[in-house]
N, C-alpha and C. Protein backbone atom coordinates (compact mmCIF):
# COMPACT_ATOMS: atom_id res chain seq x y z
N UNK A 1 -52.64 -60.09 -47.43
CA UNK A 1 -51.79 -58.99 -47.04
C UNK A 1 -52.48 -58.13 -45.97
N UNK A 2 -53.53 -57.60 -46.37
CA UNK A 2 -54.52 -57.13 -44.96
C UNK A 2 -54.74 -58.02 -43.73
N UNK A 3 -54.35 -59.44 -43.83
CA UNK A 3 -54.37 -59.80 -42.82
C UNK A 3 -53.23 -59.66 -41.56
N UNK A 4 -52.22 -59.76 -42.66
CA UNK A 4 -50.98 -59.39 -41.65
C UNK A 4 -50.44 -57.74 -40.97
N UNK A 5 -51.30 -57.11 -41.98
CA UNK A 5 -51.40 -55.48 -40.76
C UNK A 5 -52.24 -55.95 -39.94
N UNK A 6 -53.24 -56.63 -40.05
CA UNK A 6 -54.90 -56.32 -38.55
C UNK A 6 -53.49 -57.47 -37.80
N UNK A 7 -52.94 -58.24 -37.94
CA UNK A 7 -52.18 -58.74 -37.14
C UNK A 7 -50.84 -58.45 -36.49
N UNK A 8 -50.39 -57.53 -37.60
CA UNK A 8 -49.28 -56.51 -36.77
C UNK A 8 -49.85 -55.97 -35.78
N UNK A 9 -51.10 -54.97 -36.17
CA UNK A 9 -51.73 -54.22 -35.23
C UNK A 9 -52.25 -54.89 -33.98
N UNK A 10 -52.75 -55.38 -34.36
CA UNK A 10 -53.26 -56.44 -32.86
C UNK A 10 -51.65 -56.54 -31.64
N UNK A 11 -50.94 -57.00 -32.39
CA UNK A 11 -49.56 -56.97 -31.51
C UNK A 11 -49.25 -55.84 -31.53
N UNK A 12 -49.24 -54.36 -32.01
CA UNK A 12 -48.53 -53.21 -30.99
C UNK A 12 -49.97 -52.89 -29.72
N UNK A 13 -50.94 -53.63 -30.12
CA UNK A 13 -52.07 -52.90 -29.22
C UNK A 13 -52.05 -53.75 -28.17
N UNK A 14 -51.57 -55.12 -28.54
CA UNK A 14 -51.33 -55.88 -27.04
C UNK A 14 -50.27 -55.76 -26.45
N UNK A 15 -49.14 -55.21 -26.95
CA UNK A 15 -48.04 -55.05 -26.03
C UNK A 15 -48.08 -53.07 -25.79
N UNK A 16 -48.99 -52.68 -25.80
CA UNK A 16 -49.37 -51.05 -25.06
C UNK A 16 -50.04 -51.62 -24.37
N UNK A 17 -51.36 -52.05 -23.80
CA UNK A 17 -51.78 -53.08 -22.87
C UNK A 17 -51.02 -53.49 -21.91
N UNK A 18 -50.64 -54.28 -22.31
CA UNK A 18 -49.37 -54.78 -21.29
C UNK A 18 -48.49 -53.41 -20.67
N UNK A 19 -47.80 -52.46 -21.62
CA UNK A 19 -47.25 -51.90 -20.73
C UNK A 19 -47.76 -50.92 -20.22
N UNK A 20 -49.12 -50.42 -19.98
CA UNK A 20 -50.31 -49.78 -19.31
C UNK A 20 -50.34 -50.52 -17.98
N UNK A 21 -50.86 -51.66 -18.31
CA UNK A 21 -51.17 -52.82 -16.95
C UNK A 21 -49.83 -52.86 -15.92
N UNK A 22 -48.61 -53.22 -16.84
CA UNK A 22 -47.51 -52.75 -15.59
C UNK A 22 -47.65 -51.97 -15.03
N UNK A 23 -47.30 -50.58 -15.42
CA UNK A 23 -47.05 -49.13 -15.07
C UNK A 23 -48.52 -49.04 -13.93
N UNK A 24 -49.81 -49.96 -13.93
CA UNK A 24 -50.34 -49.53 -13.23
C UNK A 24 -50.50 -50.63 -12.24
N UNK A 25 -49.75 -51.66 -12.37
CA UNK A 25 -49.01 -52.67 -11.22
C UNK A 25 -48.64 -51.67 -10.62
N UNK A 26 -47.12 -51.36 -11.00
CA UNK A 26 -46.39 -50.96 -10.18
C UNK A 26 -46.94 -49.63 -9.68
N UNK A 27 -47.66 -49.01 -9.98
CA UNK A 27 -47.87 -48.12 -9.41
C UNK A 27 -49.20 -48.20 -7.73
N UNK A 28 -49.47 -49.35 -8.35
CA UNK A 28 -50.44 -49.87 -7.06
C UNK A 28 -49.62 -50.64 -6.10
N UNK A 29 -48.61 -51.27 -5.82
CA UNK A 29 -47.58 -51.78 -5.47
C UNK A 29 -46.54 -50.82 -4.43
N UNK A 30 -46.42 -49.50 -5.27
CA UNK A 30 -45.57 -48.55 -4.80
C UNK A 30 -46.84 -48.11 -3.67
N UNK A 31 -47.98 -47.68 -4.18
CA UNK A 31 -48.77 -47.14 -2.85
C UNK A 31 -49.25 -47.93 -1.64
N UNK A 32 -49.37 -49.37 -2.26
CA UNK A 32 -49.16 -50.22 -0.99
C UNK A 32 -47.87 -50.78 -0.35
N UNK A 33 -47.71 -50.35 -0.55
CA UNK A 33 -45.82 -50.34 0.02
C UNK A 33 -45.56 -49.41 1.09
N UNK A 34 -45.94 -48.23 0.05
CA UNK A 34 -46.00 -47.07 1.32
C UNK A 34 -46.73 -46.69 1.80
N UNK A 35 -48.40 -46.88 2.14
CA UNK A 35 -49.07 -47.32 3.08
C UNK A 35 -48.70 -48.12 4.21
N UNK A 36 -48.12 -49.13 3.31
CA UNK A 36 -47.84 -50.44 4.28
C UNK A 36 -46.19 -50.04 5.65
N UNK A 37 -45.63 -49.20 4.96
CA UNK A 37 -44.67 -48.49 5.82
C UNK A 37 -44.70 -47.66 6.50
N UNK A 38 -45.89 -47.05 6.42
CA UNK A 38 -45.90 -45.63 7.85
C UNK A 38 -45.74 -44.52 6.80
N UNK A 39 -45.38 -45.01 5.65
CA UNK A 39 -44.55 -43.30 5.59
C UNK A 39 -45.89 -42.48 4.69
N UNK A 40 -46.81 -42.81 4.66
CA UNK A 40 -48.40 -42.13 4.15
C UNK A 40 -49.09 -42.00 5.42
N UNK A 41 -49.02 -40.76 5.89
CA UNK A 41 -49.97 -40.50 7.05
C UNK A 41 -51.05 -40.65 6.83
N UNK A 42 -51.79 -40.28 6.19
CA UNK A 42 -52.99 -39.63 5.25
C UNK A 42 -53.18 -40.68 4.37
N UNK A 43 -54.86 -40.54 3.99
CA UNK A 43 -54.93 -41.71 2.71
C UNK A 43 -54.80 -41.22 1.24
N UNK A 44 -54.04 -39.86 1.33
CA UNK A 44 -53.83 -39.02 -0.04
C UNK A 44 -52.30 -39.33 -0.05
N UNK A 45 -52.44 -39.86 -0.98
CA UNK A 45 -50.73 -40.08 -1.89
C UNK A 45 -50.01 -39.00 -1.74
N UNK A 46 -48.69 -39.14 -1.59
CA UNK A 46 -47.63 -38.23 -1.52
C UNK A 46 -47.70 -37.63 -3.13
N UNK A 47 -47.27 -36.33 -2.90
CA UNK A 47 -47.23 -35.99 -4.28
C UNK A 47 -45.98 -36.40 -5.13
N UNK A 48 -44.79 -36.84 -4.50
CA UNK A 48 -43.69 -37.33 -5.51
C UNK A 48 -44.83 -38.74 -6.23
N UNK A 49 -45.52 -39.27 -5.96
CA UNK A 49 -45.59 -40.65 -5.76
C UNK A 49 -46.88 -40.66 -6.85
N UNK A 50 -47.33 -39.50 -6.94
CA UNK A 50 -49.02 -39.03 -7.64
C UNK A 50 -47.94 -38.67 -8.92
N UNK A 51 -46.58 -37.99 -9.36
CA UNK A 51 -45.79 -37.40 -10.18
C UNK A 51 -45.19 -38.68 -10.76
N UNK A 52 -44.68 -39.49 -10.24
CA UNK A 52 -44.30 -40.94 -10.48
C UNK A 52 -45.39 -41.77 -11.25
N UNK A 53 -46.36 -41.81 -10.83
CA UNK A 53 -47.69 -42.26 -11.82
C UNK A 53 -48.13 -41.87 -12.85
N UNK A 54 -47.95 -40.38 -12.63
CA UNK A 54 -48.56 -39.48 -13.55
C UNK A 54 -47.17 -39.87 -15.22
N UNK A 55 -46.12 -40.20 -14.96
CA UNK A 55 -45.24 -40.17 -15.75
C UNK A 55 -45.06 -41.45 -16.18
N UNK A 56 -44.95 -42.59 -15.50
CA UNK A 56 -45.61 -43.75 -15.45
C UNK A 56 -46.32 -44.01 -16.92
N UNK A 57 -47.94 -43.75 -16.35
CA UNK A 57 -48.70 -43.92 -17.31
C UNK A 57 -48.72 -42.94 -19.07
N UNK A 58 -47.96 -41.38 -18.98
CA UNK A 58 -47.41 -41.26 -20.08
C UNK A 58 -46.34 -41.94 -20.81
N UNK A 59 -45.58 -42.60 -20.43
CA UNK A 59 -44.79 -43.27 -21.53
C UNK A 59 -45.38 -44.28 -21.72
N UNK A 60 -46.18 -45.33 -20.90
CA UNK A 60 -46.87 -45.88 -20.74
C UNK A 60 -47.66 -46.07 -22.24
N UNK A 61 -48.46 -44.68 -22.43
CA UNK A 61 -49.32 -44.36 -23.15
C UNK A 61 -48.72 -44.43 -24.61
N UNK A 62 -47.50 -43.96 -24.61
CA UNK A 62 -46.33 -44.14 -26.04
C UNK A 62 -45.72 -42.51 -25.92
């Protein structure tokens, strides 16, 4: 019976993982995107785009 919690657990901790690792795909994705478009003058992130991450990685987080 203890084996199948350490094995539940193992699966909610690998799928928060996973959706950490997206959220910080896409969030590396979105800044090379817009690098890659002109529209980042500067090598400092737009702040919608720093707010987008920032929210990102809280739900992210649970």
């Amino acid at each position: 019976m203890n084996t199948s919690i350490t094995t539940d657990h193992a699966h909610v901790v690998i799928a928060e993982r996973l959706r950490r690792a997206e959220a910080d795909r896409v969030v590396r994705e979105l800044r090379r995107t817009t690098v890659d478009a002109g529209a980042a003058t500067s090598a400092r992130q737009p702040s919608w785009l720093a707010r987008w991450a920032r929210r990102a990685r809280l739900q992210a987080a649970g």
